[in-house]
Protein backbone atom coordinates (compact mmCIF):
# COMPACT_ATOMS: atom_id res chain seq x y z
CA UNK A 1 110.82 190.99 267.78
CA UNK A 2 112.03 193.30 270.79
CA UNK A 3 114.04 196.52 269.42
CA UNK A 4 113.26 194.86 265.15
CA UNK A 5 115.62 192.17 265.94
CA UNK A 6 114.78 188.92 264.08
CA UNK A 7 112.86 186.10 266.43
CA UNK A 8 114.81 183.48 264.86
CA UNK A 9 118.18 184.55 265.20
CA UNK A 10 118.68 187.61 266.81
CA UNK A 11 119.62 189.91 263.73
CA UNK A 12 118.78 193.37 263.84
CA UNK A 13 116.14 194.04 261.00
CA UNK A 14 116.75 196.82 258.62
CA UNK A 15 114.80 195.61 255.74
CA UNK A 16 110.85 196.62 254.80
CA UNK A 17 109.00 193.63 253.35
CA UNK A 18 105.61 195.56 253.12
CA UNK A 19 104.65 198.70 255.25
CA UNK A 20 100.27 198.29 255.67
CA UNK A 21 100.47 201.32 258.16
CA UNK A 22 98.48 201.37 261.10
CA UNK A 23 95.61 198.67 262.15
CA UNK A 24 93.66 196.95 264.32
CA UNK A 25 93.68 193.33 265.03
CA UNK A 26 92.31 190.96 262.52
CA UNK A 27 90.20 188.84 264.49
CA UNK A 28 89.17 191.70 266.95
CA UNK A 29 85.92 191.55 265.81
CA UNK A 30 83.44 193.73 267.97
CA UNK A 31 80.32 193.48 269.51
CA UNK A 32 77.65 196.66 269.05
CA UNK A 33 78.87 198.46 272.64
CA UNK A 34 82.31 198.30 271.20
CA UNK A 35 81.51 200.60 267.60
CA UNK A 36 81.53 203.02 270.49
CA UNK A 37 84.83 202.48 272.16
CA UNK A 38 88.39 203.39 270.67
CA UNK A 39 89.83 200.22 269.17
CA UNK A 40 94.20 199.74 269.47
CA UNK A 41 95.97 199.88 266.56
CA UNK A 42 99.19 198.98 266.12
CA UNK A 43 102.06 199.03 263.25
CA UNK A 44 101.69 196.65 260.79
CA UNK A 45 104.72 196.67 259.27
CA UNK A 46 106.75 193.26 258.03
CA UNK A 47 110.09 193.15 257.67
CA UNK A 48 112.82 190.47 256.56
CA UNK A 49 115.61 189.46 258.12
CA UNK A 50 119.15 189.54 255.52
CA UNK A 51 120.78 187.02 257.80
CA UNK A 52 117.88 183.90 257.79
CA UNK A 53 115.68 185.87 255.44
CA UNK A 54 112.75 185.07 257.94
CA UNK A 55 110.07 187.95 257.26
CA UNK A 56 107.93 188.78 260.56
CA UNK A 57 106.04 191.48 262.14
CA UNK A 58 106.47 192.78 265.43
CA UNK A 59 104.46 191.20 268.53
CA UNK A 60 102.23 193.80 269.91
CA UNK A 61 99.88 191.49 272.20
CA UNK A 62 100.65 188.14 273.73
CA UNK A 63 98.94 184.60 272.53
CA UNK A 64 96.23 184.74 275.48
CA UNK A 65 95.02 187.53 274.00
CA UNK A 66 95.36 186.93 270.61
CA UNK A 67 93.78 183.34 270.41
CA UNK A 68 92.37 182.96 273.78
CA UNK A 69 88.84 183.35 272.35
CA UNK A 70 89.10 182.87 268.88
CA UNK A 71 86.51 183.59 265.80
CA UNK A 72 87.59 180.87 263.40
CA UNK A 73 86.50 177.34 263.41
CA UNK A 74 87.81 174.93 260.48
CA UNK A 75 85.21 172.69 260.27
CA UNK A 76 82.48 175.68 258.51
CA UNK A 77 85.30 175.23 254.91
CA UNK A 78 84.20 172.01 253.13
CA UNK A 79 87.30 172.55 251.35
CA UNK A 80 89.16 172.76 254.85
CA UNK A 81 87.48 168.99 255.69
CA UNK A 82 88.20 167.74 252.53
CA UNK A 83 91.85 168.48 252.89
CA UNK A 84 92.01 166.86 256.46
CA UNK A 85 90.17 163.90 255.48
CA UNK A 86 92.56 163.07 252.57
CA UNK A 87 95.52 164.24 254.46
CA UNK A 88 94.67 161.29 256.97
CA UNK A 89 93.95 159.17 254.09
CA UNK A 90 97.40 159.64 253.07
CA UNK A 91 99.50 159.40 256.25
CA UNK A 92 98.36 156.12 257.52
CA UNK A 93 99.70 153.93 255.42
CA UNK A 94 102.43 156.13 254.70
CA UNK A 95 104.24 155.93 258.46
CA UNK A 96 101.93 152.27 259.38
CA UNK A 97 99.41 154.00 261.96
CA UNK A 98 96.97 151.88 264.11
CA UNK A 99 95.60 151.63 267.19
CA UNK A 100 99.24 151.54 269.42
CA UNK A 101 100.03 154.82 267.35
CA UNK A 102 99.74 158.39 269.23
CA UNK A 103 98.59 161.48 266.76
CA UNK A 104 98.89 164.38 267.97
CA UNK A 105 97.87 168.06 266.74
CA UNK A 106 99.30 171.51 267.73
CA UNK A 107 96.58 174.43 267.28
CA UNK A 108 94.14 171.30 266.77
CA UNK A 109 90.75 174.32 266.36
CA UNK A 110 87.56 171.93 266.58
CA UNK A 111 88.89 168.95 265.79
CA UNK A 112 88.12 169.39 262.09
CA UNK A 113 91.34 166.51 261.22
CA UNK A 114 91.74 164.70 264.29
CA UNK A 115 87.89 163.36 264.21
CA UNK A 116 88.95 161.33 260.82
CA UNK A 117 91.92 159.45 262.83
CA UNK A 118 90.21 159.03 265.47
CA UNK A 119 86.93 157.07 263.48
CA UNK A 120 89.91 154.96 262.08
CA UNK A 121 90.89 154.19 265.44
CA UNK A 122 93.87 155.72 266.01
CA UNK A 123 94.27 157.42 269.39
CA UNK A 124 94.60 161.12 269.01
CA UNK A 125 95.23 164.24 271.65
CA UNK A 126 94.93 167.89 270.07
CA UNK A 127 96.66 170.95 271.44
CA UNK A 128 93.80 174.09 271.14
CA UNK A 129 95.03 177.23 272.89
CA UNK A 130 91.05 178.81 272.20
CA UNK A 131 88.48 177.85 275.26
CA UNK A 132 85.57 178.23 273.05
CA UNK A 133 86.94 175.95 270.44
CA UNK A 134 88.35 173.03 272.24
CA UNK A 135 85.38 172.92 273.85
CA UNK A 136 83.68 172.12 270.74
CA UNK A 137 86.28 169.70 269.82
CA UNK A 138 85.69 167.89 273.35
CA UNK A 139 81.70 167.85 272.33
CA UNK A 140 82.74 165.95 269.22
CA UNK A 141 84.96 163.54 271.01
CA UNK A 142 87.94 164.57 270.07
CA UNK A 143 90.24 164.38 273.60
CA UNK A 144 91.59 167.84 273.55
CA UNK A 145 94.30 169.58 276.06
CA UNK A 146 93.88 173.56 276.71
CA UNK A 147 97.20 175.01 276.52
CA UNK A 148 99.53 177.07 274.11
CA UNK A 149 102.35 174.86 273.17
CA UNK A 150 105.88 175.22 273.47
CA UNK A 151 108.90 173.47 275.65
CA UNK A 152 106.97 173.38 278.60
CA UNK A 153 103.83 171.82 277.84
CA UNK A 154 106.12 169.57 275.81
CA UNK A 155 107.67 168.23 279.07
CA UNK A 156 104.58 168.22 280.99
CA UNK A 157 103.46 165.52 278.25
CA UNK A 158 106.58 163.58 278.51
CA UNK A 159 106.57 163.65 282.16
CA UNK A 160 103.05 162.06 282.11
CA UNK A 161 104.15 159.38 279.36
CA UNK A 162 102.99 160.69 276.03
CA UNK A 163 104.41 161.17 273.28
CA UNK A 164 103.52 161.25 269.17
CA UNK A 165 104.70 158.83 266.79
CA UNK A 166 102.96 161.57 263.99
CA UNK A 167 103.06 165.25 265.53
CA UNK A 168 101.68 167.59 262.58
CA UNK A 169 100.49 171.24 262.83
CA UNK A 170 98.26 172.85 260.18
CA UNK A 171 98.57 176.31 259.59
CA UNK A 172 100.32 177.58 262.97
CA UNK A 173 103.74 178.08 262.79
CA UNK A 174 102.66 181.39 261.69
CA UNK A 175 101.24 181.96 265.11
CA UNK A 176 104.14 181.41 267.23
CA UNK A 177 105.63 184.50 268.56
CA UNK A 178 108.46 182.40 270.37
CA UNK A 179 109.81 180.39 267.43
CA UNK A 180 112.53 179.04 268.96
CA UNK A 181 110.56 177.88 271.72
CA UNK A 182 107.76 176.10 269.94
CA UNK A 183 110.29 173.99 267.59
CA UNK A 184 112.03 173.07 271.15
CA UNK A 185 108.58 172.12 272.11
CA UNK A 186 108.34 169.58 268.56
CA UNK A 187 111.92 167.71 269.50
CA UNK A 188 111.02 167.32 272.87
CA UNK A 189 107.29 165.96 272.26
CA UNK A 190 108.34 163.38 268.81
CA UNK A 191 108.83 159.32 269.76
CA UNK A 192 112.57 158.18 268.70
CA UNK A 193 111.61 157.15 265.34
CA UNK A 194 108.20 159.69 265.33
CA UNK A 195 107.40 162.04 261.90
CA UNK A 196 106.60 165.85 262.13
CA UNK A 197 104.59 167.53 259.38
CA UNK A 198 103.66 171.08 259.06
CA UNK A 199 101.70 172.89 257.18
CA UNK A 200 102.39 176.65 256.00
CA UNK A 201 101.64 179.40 253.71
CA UNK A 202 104.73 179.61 251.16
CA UNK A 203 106.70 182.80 251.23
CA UNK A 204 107.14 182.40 247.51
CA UNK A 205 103.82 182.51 246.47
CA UNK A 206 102.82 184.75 248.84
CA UNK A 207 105.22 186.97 246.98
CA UNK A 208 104.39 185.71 243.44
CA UNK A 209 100.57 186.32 243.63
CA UNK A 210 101.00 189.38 245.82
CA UNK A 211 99.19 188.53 248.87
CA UNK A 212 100.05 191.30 251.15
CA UNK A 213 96.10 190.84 253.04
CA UNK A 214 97.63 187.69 254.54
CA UNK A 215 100.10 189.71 256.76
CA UNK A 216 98.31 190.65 260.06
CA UNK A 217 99.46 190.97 263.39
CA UNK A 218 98.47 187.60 264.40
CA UNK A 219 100.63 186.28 261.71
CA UNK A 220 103.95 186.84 263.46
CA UNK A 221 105.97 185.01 260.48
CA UNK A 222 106.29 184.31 256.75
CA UNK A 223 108.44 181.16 256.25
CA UNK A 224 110.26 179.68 252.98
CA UNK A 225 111.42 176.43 252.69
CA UNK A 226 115.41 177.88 252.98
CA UNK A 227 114.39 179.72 256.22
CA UNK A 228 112.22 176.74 257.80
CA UNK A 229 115.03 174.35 256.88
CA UNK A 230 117.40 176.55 259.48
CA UNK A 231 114.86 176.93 262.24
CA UNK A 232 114.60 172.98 262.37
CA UNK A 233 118.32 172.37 262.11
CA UNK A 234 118.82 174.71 264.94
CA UNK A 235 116.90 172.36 267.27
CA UNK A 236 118.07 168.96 265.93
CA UNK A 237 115.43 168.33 263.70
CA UNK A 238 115.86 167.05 259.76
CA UNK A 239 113.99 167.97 256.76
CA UNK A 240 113.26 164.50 254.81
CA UNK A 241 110.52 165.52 252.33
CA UNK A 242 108.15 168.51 251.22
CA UNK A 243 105.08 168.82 249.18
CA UNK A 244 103.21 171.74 247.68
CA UNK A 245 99.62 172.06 248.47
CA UNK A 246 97.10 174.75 246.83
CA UNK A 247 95.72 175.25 250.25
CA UNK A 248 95.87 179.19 251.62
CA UNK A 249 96.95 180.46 247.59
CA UNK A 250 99.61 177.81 247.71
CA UNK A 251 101.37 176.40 250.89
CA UNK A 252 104.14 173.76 251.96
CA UNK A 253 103.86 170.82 253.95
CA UNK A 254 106.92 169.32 255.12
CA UNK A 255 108.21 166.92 256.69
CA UNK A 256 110.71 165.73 259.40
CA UNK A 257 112.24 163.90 261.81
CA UNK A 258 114.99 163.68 264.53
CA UNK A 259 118.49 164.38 262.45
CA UNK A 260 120.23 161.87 264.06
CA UNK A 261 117.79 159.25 262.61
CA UNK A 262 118.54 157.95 259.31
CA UNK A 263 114.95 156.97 258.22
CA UNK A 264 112.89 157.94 256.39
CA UNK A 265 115.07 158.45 253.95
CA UNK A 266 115.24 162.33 252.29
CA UNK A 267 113.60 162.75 249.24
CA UNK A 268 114.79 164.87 245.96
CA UNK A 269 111.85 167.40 246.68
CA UNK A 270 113.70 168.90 249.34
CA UNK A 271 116.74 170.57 247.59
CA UNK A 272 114.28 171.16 244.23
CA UNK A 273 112.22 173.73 246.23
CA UNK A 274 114.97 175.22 248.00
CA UNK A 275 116.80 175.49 244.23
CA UNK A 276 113.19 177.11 243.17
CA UNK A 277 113.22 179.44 246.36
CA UNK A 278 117.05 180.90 245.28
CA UNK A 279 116.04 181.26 241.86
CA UNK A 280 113.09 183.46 242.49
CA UNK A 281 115.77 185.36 244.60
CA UNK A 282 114.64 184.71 248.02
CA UNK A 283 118.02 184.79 249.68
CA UNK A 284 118.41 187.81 247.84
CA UNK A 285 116.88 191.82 249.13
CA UNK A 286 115.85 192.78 245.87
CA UNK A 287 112.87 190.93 245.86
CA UNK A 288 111.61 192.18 248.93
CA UNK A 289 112.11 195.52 248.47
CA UNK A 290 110.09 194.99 244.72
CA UNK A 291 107.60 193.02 246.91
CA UNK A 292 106.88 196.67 249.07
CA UNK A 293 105.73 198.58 245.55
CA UNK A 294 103.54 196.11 244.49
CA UNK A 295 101.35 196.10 247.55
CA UNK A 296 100.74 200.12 247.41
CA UNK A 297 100.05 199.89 243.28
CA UNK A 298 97.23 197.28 244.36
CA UNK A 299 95.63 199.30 246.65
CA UNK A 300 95.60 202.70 244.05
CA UNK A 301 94.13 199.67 241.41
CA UNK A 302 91.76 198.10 243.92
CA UNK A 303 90.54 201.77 244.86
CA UNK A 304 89.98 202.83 241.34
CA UNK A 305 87.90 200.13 240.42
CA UNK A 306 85.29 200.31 243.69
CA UNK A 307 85.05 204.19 243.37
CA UNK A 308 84.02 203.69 239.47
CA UNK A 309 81.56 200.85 240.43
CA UNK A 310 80.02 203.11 243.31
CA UNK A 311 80.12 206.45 240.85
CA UNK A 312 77.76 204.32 238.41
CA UNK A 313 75.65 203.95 241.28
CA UNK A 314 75.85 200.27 242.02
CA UNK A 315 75.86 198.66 245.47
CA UNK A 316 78.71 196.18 246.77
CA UNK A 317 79.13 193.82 249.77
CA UNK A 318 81.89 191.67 251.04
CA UNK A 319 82.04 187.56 251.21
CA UNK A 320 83.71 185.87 253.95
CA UNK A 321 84.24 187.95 256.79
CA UNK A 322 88.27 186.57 257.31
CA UNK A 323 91.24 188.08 258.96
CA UNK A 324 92.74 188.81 255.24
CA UNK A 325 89.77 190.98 254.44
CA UNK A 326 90.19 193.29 257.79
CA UNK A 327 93.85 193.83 256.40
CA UNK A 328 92.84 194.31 252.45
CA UNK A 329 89.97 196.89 254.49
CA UNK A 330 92.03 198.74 257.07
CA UNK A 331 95.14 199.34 254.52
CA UNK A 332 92.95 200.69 251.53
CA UNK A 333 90.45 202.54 254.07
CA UNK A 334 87.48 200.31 252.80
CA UNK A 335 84.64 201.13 254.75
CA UNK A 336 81.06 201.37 254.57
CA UNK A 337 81.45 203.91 252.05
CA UNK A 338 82.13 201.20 249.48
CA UNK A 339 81.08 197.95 251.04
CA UNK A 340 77.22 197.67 252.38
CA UNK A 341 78.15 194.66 254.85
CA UNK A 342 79.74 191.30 255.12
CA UNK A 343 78.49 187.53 254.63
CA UNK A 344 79.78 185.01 256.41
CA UNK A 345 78.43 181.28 257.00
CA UNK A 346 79.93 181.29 260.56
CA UNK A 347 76.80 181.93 263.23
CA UNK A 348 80.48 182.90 265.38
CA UNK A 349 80.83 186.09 263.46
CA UNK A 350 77.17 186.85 262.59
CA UNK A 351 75.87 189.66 264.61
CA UNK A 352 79.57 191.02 264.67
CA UNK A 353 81.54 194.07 263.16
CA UNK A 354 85.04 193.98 261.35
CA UNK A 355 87.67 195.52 263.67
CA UNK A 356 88.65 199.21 261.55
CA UNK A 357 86.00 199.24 258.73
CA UNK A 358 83.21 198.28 261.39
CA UNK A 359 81.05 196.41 258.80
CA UNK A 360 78.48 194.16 260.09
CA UNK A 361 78.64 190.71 259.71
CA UNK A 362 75.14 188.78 258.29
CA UNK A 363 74.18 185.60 257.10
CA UNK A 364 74.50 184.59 253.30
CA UNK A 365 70.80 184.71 253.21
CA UNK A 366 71.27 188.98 253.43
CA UNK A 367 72.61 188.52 249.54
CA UNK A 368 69.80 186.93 248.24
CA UNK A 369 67.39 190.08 250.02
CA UNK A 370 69.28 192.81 249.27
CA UNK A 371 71.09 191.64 245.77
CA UNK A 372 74.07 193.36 245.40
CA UNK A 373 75.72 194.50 241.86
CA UNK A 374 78.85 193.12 243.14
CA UNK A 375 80.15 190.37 245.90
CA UNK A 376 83.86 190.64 247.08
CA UNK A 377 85.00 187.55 247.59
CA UNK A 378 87.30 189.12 250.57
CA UNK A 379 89.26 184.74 251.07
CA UNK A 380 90.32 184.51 247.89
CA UNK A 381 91.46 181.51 248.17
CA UNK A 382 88.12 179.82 248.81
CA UNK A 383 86.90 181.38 245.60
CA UNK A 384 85.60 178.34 243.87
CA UNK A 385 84.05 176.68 246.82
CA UNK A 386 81.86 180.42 246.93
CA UNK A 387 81.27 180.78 244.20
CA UNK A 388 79.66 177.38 243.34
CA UNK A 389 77.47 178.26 246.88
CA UNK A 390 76.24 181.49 245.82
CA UNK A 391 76.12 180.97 241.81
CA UNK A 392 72.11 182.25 242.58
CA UNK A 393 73.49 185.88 242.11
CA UNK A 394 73.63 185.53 238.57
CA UNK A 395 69.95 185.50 238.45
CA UNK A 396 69.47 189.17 238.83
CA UNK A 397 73.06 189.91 237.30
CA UNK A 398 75.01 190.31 240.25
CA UNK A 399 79.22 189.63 239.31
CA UNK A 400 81.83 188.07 242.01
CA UNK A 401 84.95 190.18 242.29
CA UNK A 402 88.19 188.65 243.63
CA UNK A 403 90.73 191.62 244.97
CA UNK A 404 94.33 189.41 244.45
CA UNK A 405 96.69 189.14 242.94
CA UNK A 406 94.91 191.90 241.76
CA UNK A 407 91.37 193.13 241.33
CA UNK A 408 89.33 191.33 238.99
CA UNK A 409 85.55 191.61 238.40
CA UNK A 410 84.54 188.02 237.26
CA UNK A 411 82.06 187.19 234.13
């Protein structure tokens, strides 16, 4: 986004979606030597293009160092593995996969998805930018290429015969500083009569429920349907069908293929969310500007409530040590004034510090020994799947709090 022009289409960018001030990375986390070192922090500061209405924040560091060595590995949600499994469930008899089928996955983590086609039998290849975790993916079996995706490594797997009758990519459009590039790389890489499907937090909902903690700087873009729909004409690709998913506090999967193919046919769900998307005024700057007040009355709310719990004397620590909870942190100046530590069921982040707040990362077992008043469920929208594993804190009175769409202190 070179001199706040739009990565999409060039516009220049004049419009504030939410200003979060200054911050660190959201999956810098540090090791003890670092606490003592000065940590970069850079704008964070989205803002929405009036032309394709694509709302991004400025690349400050490139993908190597972003997701080179990465902290987050799928397979540690149950919820995450329940969604793959049925997602595979779903799409093989939906497009007729077997064994002379080719799925592949872009940003493929540890194989959490792929290992379900491939016990059906279905030959699979996953695209994992992170050394650390395609090498776990390899471990499980799961063949896995090292590489960031785009046009070139597109052509590098043509050249060398392969390409996907199903391409999908969960969760990393997002990710892709080059836009324009990586959907170059999805035409190129999809057999003639092949299906794309990709998987994204919705723009509207992220609106609706007011998740500003999902914008960090490793989230270059914040896609609706009207805005995705352009980005895939643009490179001869056609929107056939989309579904809404309540993964990530409500997302969009959709679907595509090569335009100049006539099947599958386009379903009706298509235009209804785009007709949704205009009503809620998304091709409109209203709502983005409105979006920009929200996000500083939830941090003088969220504020209020943790310097009333702390005045009565009660202790607090975090749940879920995710890059949404170094953004809620660093924005509202959450440190360790408020917030003892944070759990986290990943042995990857254990032994670690948030980037900003510098809270220390522990094992869920810390909860039961210390037993906090409160537990801030810092991913929201794995709520229910912690709260069902750590129910135990109700023994000695101990209340889950949940900081969006706004801060609530659970019974």
């Amino acid at each position: 986004m070179s001199e706040c022009h739009c990565r999409f289409c060039g516009a220049h960018l004049t419009l504030t979606f939410a200003d979060l001030g200054m911050s660190p990375l959201s999956n810098a986390y540090l090791d003890e030597g670092g606490l003592h070192r000065m940590e970069p922090y850079y704008p964070l500061h989205a803002r929405v293009c009036d032309n394709c209405w694509l709302v991004q924040v400025e690349a400050f560091e490139s993908p190597e160092a972003l997701f080179g060595d990465y902290a987050y590995f799928s397979s540690y949600s149950d919820n995450g593995l329940r969604h793959a499994r049925a997602y595979v469930q779903a799409m093989i008899p939906r497009f007729d996969l077997g064994a002379k089928s080719s799925v592949m996955e872009i940003a493929s983590n540890d194989g959490y998805l792929l290992q379900y086609f491939r016990q059906a039998g279905i030959p699979v290849l996953g695209i994992e930018p992170a050394r650390n975790i395609a090498a776990v993916a390899e471990q499980k079996g799961v063949q896995t290429l090292c590489r960031f995706f785009g046009s070139a490594t597109a052509r590098q797997l043509v050249a060398d015969g392969q390409q996907a009758d199903l391409l999908l990519g969960n969760n990393v459009l997002a990710h892709v500083p080059d836009l324009n590039d990586f959907v170059a790389g999805l035409k190129i890489l999809l057999q003639h009569r092949g299906v794309i499907t990709l998987e994204f937090p919705h723009l509207l909902r992220l609106i609706a429920d007011n998740q500003f903690d999902t914008i960090y700087h490793e989230h270059f873009s914040y896609f609706s349907l009207l805005t995705v729909e352009q980005v895939l004409d643009r490179h001869g690709l056609s929107l056939f069908d989309v579904e809404e998913l309540p993964t990530h506090g409500g997302s969009l999967r959709i679907f595509a293929r090569h335009a100049e193919m006539l099947s599958p046919k386009a379903t009706s769900h298509v235009e209804r969310i785009k007709a949704i998307e205009r009503i809620a005024g998304l091709d409109q700057p209203r709502v983005y500007g409105a979006f920009a007040r929200h996000v500083r009355e939830s941090k003088r709310a969220l504020l209020e409530c943790l310097i009333g719990i702390k005045r009565a004397g009660k202790t607090i620590v975090g749940y879920g040590a995710a890059a949404k909870g170094n953004t809620l942190f660093n924005y509202c100046g959450i440190g360790r004034d408020f917030i003892e530590y944070v759990a986290d069921l990943s042995p990857h982040k254990q032994g670690r510090f948030l980037p900003g707040s510098h809270l220390p990362v522990v094992a869920p077992d810390k909860i039961s020994e210390t037993r906090p008043d409160y537990v801030l469920i810092l991913p929201w929208n794995l709520q229910h799947e912690i709260i069902e594993q750590m129910s135990h804190i109700h023994q000695w009175g101990g209340r889950f709090m949940v900081p969006i769409p706004t801060i609530q202190v659970l019974p």
